[in-house]
C-alpha atoms as a PDB file:
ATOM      1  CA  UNK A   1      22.776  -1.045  25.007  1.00  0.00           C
ATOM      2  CA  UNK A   2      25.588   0.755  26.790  1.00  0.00           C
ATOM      3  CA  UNK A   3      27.537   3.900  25.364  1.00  0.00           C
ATOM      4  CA  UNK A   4      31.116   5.020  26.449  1.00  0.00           C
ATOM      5  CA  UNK A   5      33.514   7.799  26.051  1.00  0.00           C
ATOM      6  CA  UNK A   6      36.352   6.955  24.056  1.00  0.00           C
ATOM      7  CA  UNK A   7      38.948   8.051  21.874  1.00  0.00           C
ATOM      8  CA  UNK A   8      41.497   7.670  19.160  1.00  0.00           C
ATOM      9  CA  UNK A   9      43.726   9.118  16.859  1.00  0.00           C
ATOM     10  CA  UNK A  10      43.876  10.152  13.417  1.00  0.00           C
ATOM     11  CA  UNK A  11      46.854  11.364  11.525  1.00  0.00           C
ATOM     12  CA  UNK A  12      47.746  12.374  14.279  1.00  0.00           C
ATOM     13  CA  UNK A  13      45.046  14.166  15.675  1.00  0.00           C
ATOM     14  CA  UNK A  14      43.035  12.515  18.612  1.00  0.00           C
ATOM     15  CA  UNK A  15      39.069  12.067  17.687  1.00  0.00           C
ATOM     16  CA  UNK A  16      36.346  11.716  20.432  1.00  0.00           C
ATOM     17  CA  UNK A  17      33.902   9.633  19.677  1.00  0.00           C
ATOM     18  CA  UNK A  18      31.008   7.640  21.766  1.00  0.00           C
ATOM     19  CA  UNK A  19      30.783   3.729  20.997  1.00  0.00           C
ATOM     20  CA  UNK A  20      27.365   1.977  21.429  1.00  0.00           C
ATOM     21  CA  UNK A  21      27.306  -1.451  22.392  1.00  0.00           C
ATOM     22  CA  UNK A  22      24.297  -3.590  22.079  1.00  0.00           C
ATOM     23  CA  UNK A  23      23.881  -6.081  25.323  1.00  0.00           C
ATOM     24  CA  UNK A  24      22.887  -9.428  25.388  1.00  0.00           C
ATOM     25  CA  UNK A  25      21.302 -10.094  28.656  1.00  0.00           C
ATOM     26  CA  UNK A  26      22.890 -13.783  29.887  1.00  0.00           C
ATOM     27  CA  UNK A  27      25.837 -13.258  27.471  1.00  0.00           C
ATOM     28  CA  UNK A  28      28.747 -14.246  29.950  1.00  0.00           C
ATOM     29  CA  UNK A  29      31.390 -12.904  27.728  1.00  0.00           C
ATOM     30  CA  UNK A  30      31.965 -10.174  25.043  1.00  0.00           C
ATOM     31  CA  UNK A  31      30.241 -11.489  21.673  1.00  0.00           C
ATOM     32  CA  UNK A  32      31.576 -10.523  18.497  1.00  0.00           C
ATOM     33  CA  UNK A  33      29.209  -8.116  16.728  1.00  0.00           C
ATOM     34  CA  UNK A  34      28.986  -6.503  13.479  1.00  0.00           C
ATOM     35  CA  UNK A  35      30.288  -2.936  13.775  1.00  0.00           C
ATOM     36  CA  UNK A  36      29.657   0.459  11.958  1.00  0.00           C
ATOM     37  CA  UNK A  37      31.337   3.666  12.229  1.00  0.00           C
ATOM     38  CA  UNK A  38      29.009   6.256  12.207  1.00  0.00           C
ATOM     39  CA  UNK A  39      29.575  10.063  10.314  1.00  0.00           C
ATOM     40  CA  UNK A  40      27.742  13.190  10.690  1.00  0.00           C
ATOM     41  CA  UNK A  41      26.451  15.597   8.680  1.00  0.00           C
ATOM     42  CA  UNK A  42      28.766  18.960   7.932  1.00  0.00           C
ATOM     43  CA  UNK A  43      29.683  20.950  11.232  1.00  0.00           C
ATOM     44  CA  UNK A  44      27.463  18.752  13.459  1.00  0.00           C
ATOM     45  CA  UNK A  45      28.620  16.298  16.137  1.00  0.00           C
ATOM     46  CA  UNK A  46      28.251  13.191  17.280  1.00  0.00           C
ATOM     47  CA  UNK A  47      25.259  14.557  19.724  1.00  0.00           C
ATOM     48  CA  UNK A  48      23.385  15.290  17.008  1.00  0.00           C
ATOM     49  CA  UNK A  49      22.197  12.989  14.430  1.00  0.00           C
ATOM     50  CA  UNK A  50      25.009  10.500  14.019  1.00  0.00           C
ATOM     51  CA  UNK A  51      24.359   9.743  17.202  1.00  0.00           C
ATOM     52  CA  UNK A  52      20.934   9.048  16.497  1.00  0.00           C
ATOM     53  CA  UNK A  53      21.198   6.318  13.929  1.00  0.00           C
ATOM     54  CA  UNK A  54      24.413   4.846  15.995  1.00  0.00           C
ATOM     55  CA  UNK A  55      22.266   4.180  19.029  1.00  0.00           C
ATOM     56  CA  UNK A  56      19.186   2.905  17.015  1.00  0.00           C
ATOM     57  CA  UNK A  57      21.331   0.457  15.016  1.00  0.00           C
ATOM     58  CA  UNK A  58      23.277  -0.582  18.305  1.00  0.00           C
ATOM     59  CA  UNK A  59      19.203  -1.200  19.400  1.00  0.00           C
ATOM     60  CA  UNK A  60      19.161  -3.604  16.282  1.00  0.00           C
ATOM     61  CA  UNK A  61      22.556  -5.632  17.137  1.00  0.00           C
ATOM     62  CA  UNK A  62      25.404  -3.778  15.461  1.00  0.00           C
ATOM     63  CA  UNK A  63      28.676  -2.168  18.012  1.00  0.00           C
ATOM     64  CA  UNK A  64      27.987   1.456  16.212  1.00  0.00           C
ATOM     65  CA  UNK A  65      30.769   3.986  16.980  1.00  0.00           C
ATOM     66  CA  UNK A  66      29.684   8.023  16.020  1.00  0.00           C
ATOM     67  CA  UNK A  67      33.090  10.359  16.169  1.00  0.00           C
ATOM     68  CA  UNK A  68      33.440  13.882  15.711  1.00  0.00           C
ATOM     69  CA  UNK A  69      35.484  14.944  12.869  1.00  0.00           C
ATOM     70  CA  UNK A  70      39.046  16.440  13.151  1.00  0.00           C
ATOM     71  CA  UNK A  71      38.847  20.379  14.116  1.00  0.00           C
ATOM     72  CA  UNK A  72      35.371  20.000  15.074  1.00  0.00           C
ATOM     73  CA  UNK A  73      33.392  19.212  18.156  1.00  0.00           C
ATOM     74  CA  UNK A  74      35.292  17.708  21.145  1.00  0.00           C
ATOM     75  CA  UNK A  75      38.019  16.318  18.656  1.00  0.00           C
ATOM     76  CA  UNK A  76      41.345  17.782  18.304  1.00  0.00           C
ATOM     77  CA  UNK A  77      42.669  19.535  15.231  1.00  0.00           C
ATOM     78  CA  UNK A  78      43.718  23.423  14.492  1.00  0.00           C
ATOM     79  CA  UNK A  79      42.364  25.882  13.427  1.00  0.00           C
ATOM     80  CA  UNK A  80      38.591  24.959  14.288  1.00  0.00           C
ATOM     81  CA  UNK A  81      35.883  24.743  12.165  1.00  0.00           C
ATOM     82  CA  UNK A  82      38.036  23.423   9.288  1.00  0.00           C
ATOM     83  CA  UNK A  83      36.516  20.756   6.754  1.00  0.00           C
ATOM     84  CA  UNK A  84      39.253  18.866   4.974  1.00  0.00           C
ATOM     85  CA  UNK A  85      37.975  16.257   2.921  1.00  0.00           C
ATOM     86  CA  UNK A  86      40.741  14.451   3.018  1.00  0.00           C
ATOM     87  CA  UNK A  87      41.248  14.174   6.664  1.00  0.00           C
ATOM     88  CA  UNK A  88      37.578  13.418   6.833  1.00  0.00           C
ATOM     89  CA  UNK A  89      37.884  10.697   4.839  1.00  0.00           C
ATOM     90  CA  UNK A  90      40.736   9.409   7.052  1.00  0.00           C
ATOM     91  CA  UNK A  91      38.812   9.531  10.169  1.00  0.00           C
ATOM     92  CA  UNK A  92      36.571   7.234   8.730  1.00  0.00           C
ATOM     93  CA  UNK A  93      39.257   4.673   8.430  1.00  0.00           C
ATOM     94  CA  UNK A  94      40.929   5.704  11.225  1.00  0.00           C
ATOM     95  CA  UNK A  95      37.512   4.459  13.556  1.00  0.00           C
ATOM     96  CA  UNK A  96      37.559   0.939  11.467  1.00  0.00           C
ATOM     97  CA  UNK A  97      41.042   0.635  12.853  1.00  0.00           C
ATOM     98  CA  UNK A  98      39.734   1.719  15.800  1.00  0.00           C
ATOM     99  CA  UNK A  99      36.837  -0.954  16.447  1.00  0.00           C
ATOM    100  CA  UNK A 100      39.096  -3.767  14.506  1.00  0.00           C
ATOM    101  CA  UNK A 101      41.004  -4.039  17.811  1.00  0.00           C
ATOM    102  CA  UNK A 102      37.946  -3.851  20.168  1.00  0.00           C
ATOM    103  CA  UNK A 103      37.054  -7.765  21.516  1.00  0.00           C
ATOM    104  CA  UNK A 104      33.202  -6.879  21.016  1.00  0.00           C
ATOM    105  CA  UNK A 105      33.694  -6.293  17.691  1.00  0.00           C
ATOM    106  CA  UNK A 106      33.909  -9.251  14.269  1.00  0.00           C
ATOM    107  CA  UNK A 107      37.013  -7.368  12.588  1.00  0.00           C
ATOM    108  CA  UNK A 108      35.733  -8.900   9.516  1.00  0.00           C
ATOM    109  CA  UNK A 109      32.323  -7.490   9.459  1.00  0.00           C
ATOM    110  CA  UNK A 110      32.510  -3.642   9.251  1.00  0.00           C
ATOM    111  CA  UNK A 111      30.421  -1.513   7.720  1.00  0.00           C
ATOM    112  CA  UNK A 112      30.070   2.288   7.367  1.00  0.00           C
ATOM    113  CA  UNK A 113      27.047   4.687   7.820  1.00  0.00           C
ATOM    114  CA  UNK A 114      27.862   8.319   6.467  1.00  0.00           C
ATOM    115  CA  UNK A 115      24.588  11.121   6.781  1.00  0.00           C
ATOM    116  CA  UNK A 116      25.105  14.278   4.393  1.00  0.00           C
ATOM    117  CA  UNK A 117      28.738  15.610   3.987  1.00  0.00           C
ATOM    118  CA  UNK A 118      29.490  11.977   6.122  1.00  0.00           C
ATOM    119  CA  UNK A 119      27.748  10.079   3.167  1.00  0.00           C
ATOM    120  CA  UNK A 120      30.029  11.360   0.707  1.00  0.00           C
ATOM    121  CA  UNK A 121      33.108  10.885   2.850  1.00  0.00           C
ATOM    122  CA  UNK A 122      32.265   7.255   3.312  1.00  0.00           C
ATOM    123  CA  UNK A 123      31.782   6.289   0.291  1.00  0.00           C
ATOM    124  CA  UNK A 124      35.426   7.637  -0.824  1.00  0.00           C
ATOM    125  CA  UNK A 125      36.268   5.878   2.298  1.00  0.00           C
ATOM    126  CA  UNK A 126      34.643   2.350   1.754  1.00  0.00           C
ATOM    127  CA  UNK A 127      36.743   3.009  -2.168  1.00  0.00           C
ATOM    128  CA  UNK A 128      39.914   3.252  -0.411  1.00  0.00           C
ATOM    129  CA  UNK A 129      39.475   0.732   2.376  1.00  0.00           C
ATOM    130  CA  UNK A 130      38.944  -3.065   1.651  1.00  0.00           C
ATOM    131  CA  UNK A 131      38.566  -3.944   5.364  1.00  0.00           C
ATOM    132  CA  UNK A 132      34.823  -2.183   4.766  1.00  0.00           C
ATOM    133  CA  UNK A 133      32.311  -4.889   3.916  1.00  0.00           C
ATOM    134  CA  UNK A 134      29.549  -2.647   3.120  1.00  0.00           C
ATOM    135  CA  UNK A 135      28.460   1.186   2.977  1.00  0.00           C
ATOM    136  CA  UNK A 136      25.022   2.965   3.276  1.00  0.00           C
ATOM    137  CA  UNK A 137      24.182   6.953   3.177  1.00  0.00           C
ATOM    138  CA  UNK A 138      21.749   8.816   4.577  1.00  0.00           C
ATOM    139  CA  UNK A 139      20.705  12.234   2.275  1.00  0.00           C
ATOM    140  CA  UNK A 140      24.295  11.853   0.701  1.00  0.00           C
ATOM    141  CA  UNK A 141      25.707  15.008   0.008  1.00  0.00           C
ATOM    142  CA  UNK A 142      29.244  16.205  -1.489  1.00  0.00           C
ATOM    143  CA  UNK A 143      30.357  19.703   0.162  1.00  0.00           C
ATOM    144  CA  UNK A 144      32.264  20.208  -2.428  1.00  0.00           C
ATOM    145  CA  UNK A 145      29.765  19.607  -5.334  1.00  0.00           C
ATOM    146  CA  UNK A 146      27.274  21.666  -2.852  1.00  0.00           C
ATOM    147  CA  UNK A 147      29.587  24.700  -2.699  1.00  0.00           C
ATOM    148  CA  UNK A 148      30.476  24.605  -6.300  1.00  0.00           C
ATOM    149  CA  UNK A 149      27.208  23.943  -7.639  1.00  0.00           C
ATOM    150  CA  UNK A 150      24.934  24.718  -5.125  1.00  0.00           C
ATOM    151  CA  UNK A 151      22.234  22.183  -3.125  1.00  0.00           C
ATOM    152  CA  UNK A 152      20.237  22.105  -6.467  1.00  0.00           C
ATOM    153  CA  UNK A 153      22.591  21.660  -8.526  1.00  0.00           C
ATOM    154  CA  UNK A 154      22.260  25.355 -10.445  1.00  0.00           C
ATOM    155  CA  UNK A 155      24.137  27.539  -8.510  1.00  0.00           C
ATOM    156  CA  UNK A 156      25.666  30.746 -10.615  1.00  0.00           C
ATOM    157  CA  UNK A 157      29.559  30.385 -11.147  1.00  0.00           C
ATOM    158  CA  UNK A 158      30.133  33.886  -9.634  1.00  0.00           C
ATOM    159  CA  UNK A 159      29.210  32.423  -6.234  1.00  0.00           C
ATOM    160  CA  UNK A 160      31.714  30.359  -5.330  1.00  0.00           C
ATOM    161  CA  UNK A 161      34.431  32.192  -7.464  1.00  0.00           C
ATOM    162  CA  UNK A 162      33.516  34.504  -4.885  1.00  0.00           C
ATOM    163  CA  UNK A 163      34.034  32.060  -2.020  1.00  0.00           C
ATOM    164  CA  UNK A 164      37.291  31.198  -3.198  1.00  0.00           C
ATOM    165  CA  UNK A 165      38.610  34.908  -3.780  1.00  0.00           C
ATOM    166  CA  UNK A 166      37.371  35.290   0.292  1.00  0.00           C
ATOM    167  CA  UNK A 167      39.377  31.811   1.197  1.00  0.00           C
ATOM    168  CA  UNK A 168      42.599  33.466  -0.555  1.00  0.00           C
ATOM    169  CA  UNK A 169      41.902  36.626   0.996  1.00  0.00           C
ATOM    170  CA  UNK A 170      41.849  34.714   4.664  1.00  0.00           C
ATOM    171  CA  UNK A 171      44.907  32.757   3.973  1.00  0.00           C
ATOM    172  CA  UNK A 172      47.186  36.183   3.177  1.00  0.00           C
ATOM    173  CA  UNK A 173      45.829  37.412   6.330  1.00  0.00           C
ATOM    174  CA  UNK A 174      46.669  34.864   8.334  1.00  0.00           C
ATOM    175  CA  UNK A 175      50.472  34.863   6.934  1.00  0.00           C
ATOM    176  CA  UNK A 176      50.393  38.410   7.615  1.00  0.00           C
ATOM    177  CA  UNK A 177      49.174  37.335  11.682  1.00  0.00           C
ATOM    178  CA  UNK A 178      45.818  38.505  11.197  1.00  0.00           C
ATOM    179  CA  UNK A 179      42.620  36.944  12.438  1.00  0.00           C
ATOM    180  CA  UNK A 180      41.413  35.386   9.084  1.00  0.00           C
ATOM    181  CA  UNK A 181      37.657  34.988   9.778  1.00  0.00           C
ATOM    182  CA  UNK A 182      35.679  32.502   9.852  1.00  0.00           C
ATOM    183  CA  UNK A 183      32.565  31.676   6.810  1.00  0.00           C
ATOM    184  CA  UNK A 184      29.366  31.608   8.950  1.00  0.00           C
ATOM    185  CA  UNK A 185      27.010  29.241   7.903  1.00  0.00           C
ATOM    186  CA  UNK A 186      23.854  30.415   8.933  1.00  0.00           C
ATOM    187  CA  UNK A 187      21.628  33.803   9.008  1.00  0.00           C
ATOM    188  CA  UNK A 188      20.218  35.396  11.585  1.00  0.00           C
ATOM    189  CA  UNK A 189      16.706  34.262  10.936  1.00  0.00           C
ATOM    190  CA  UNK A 190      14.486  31.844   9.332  1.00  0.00           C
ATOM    191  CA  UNK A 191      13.398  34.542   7.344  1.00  0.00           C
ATOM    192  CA  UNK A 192      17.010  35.257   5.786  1.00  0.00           C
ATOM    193  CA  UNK A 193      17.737  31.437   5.493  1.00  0.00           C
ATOM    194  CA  UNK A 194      14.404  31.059   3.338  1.00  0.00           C
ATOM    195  CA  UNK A 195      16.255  34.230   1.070  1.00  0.00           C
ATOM    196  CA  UNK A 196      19.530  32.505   0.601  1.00  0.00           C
ATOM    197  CA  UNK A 197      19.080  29.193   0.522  1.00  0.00           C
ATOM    198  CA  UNK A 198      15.448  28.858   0.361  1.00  0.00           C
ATOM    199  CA  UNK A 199      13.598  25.520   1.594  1.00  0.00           C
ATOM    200  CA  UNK A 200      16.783  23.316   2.078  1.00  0.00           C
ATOM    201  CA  UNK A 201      17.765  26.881   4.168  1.00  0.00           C
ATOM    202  CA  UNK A 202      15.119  26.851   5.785  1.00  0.00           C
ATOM    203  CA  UNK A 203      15.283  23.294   6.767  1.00  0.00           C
ATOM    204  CA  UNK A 204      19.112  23.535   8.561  1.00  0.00           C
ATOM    205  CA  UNK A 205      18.447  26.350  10.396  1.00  0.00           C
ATOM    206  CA  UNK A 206      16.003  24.854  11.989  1.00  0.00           C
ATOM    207  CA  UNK A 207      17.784  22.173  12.857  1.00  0.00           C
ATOM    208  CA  UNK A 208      21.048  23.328  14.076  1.00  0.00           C
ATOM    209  CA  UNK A 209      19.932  26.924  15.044  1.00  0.00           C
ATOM    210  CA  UNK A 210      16.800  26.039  17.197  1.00  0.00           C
ATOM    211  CA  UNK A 211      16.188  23.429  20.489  1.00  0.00           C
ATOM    212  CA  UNK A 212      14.791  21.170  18.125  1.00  0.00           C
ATOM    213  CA  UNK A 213      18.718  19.910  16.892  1.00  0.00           C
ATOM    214  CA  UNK A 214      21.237  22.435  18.319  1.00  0.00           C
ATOM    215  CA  UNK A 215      23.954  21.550  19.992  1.00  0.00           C
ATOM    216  CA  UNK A 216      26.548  23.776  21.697  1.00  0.00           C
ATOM    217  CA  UNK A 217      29.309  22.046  20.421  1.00  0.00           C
ATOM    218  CA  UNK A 218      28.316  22.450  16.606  1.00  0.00           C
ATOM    219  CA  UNK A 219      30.124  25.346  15.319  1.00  0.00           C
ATOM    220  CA  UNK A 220      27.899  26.322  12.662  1.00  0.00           C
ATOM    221  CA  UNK A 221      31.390  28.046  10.838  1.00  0.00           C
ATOM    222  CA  UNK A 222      33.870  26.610   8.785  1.00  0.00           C
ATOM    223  CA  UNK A 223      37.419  28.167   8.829  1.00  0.00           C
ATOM    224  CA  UNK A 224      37.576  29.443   5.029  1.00  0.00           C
ATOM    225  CA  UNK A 225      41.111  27.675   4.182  1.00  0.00           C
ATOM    226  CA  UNK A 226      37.569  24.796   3.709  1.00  0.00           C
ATOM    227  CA  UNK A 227      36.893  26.720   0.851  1.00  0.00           C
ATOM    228  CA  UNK A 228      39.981  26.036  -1.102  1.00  0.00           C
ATOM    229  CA  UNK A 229      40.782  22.281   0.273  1.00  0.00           C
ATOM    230  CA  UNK A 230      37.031  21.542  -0.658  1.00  0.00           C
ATOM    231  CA  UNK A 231      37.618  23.354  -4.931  1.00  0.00           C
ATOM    232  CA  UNK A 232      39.278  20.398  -6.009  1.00  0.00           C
ATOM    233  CA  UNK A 233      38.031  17.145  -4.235  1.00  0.00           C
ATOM    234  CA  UNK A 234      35.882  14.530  -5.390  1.00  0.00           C
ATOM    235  CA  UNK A 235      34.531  12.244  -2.905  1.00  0.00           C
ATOM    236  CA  UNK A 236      33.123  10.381  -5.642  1.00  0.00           C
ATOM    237  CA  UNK A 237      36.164   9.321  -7.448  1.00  0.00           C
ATOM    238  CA  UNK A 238      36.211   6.171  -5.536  1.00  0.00           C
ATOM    239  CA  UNK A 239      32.809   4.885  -5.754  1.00  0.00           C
ATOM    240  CA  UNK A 240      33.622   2.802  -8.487  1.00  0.00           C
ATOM    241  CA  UNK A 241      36.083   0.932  -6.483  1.00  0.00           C
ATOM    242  CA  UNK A 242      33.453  -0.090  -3.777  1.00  0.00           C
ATOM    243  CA  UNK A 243      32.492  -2.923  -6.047  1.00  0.00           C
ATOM    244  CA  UNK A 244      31.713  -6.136  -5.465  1.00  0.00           C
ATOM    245  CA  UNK A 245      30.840  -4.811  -2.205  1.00  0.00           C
ATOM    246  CA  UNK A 246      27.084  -3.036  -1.957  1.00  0.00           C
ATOM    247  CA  UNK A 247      26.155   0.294  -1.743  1.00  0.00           C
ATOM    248  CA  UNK A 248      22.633   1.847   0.400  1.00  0.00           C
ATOM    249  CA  UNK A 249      21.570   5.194  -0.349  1.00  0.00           C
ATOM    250  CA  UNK A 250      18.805   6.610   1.924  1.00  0.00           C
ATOM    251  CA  UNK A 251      17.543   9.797   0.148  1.00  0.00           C
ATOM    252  CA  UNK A 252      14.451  11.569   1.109  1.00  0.00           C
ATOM    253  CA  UNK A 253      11.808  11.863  -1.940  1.00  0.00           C
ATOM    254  CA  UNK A 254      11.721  15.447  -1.912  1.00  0.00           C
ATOM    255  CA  UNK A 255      15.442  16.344  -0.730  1.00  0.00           C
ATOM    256  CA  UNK A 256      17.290  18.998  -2.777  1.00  0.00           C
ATOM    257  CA  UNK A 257      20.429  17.074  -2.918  1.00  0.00           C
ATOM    258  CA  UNK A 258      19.338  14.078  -4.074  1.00  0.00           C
ATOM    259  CA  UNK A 259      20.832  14.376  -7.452  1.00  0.00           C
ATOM    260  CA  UNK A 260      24.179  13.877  -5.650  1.00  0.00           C
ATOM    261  CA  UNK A 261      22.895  10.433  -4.546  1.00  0.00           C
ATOM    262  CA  UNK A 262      21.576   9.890  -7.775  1.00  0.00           C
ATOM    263  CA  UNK A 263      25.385  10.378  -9.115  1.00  0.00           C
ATOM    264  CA  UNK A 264      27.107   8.683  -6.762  1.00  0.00           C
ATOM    265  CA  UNK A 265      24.938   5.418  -8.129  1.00  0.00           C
ATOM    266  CA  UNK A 266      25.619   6.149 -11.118  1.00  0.00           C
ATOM    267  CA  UNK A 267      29.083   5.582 -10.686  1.00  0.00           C
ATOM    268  CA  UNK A 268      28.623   2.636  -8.255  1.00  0.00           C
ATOM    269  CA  UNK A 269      29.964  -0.639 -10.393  1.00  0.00           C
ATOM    270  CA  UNK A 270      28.767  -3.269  -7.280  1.00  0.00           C
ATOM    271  CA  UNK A 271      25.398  -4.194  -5.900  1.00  0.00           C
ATOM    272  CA  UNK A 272      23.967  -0.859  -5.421  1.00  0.00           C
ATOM    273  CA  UNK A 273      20.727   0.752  -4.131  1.00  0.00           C
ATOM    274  CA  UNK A 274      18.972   4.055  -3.842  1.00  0.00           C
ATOM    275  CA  UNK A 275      15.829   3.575  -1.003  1.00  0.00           C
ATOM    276  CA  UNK A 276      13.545   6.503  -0.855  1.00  0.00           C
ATOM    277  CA  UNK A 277      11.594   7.653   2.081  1.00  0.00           C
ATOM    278  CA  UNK A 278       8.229   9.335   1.064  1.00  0.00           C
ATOM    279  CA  UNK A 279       7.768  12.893   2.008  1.00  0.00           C
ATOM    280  CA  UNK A 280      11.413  13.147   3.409  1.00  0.00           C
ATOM    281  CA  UNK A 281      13.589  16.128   2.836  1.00  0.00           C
ATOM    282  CA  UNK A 282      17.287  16.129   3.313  1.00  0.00           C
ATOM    283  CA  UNK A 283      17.166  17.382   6.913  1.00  0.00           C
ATOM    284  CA  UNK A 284      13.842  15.524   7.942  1.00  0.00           C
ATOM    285  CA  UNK A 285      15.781  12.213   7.793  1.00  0.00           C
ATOM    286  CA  UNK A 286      18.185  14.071  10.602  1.00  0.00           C
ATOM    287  CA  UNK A 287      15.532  13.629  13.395  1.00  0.00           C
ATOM    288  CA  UNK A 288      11.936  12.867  12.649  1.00  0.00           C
ATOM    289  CA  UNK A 289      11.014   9.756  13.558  1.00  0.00           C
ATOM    290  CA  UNK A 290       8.369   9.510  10.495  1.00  0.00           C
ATOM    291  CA  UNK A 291      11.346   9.575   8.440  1.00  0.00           C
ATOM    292  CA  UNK A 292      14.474   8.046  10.550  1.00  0.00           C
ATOM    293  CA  UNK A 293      12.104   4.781  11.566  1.00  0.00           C
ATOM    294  CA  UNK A 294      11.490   3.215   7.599  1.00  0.00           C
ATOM    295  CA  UNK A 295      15.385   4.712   7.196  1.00  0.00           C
ATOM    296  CA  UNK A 296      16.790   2.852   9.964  1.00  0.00           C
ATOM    297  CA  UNK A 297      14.453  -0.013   8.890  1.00  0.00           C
ATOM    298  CA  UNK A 298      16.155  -0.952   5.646  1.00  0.00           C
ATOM    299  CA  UNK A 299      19.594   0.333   6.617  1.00  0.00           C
ATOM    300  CA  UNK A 300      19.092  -2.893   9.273  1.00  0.00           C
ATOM    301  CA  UNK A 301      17.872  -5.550   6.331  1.00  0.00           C
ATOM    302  CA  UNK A 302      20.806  -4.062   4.512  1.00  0.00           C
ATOM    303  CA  UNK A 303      23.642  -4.214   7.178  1.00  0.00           C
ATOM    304  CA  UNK A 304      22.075  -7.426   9.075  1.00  0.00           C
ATOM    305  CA  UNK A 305      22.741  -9.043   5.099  1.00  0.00           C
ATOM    306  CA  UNK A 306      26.009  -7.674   4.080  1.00  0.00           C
ATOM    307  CA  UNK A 307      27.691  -7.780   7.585  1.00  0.00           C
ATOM    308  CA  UNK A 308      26.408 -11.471   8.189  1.00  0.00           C
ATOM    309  CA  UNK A 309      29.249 -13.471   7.892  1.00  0.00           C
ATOM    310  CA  UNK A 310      28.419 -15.386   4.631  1.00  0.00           C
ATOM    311  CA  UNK A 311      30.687 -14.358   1.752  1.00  0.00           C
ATOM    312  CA  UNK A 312      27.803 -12.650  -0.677  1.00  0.00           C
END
């Protein structure tokens, strides 16, 4: 399996991305393989855990390509730290355009693989996009739903109208040539993530705001113009459009957000599939390999099936 540095561009904005490529020892030419673009979870990078799952499926047989979104990580994109689901959703379709014109790559068997914020954009994506033969999440998650609602599902009302009074706030300033801030994503301390956000905080701060997942490059902020861009989007509203083509949902048994995965199917009108891993929260199927091994597992039945050729 080799990995490269490569990039390409996205409305406009140039994304960096790494591209695994399985290797055939004996293989005297470039073989056509199955390929899946790979998204990660809300202000990480491709260092993190996209690139995790891209280089264990590129293990299995598939070309796997993990990017960093637009404004974040080593891609372009101004100001930094901005989510826009939109865009996100269009660097998803820019990197199958992207590995359509590669020679190791079967243009006719791509597939995507979206973990967390990733999972939601990908499925909107696969809607959109019939040149995507099949989809699969890993602990789906909307940002949108998850800062209007809350990771549980019960947020209070008052807490993102107070988001959104901050993202107007920013966006005056910033007409007016003023630094706008930026919304900081996590505490100080364990200890403070456990009060705000309580065992799904707990569980991100230790994984982007320790050695066991940080990464310099993950900005752990989001510009607050996110705020507003993020009130009104529904990555959802294209899941019913995926159909006839199959849907994989990895969600940890005792992940907060799984009620957002448990939507999503709902609204899924294809072959469809929600695979849970026992014991797994949302952020233990980021890294552990108690959890990412049975994930990875059925994500490879489920692409090596879909992507195989045969017209299901």
């Amino acid at each position: 399996m080799a990995r490269s540095d490569i990039r390409f561009h996205s409305a406009g904005i140039e994304i960096a991305a790494h591209l695994y490529v399985p290797d055939i020892p004996g293989t005297p030419a470039p073989v056509p393989f199955p390929a899946l673009v790979v998204g990660h979870p809300g202000t990480g990078v491709k260092e993190q855990t996209s690139g995790t799952y891209a280089r264990l499926m590129a293990e299995r047989g598939f070309v796997a390509l993990a990017f960093d979104a637009a404004h974040q990580g080593e891609s372009g994109g101004q100001p930094r730290g901005l989510e826009d689901p939109a865009q996100r959703v269009e660097d998803f379709k820019a990197a199958v355009s992207y590995l359509a014109t590669r020679e190791e790559v079967d243009a006719g068997r791509i597939g995507l693989l979206g973990i967390c914020a990733s999972g939601g954009y990908s499925l909107a994506a696969a809607g959109s996009d019939r040149r995507v033969r099949a989809v699969a999440t890993v602990s789906t998650a909307d940002p949108s739903r998850q800062f209007r609602l809350g990771a549980d599902g019960g947020q209070d009302p008052a807490v993102f109208r107070a988001l959104l009074d901050e993202a107007a706030r920013a966006r005056t300033a910033a007409a007016r040539g003023e630094d706008p801030g930026v919304m900081t994503m996590f505490p100080r301390t364990a200890e403070e993530a456990r009060v705000l956000g309580g065992e799904h905080g707990v569980e991100g701060f230790e994984y982007y705001c320790t050695s066991r997942g940080e990464h310099e490059r993950s900005a752990k902020f989001l510009a607050w113009e996110s705020i507003d861009r993020l009130a009104g989007y529904d990555p959802f509203f294209a899941v019913g459009l995926i159909g006839p083509r199959p849907v994989l949902q990895v969600v940890g048994e005792r992940s907060v957000t799984a009620w957002m995965a448990v939507e999503a199917h709902q609204r899924a009108t294809g072959p469809k599939e929600i695979h849970w891993i026992k014991g797994a929260g949302h952020v233990d199927l980021y890294d552990k390999p108690a959890c990412i091994d049975p994930a990875v597992d059925r994500l490879t039945a489920y692409f090596t099936h879909h992507l195989s050729g045969v017209t299901d």
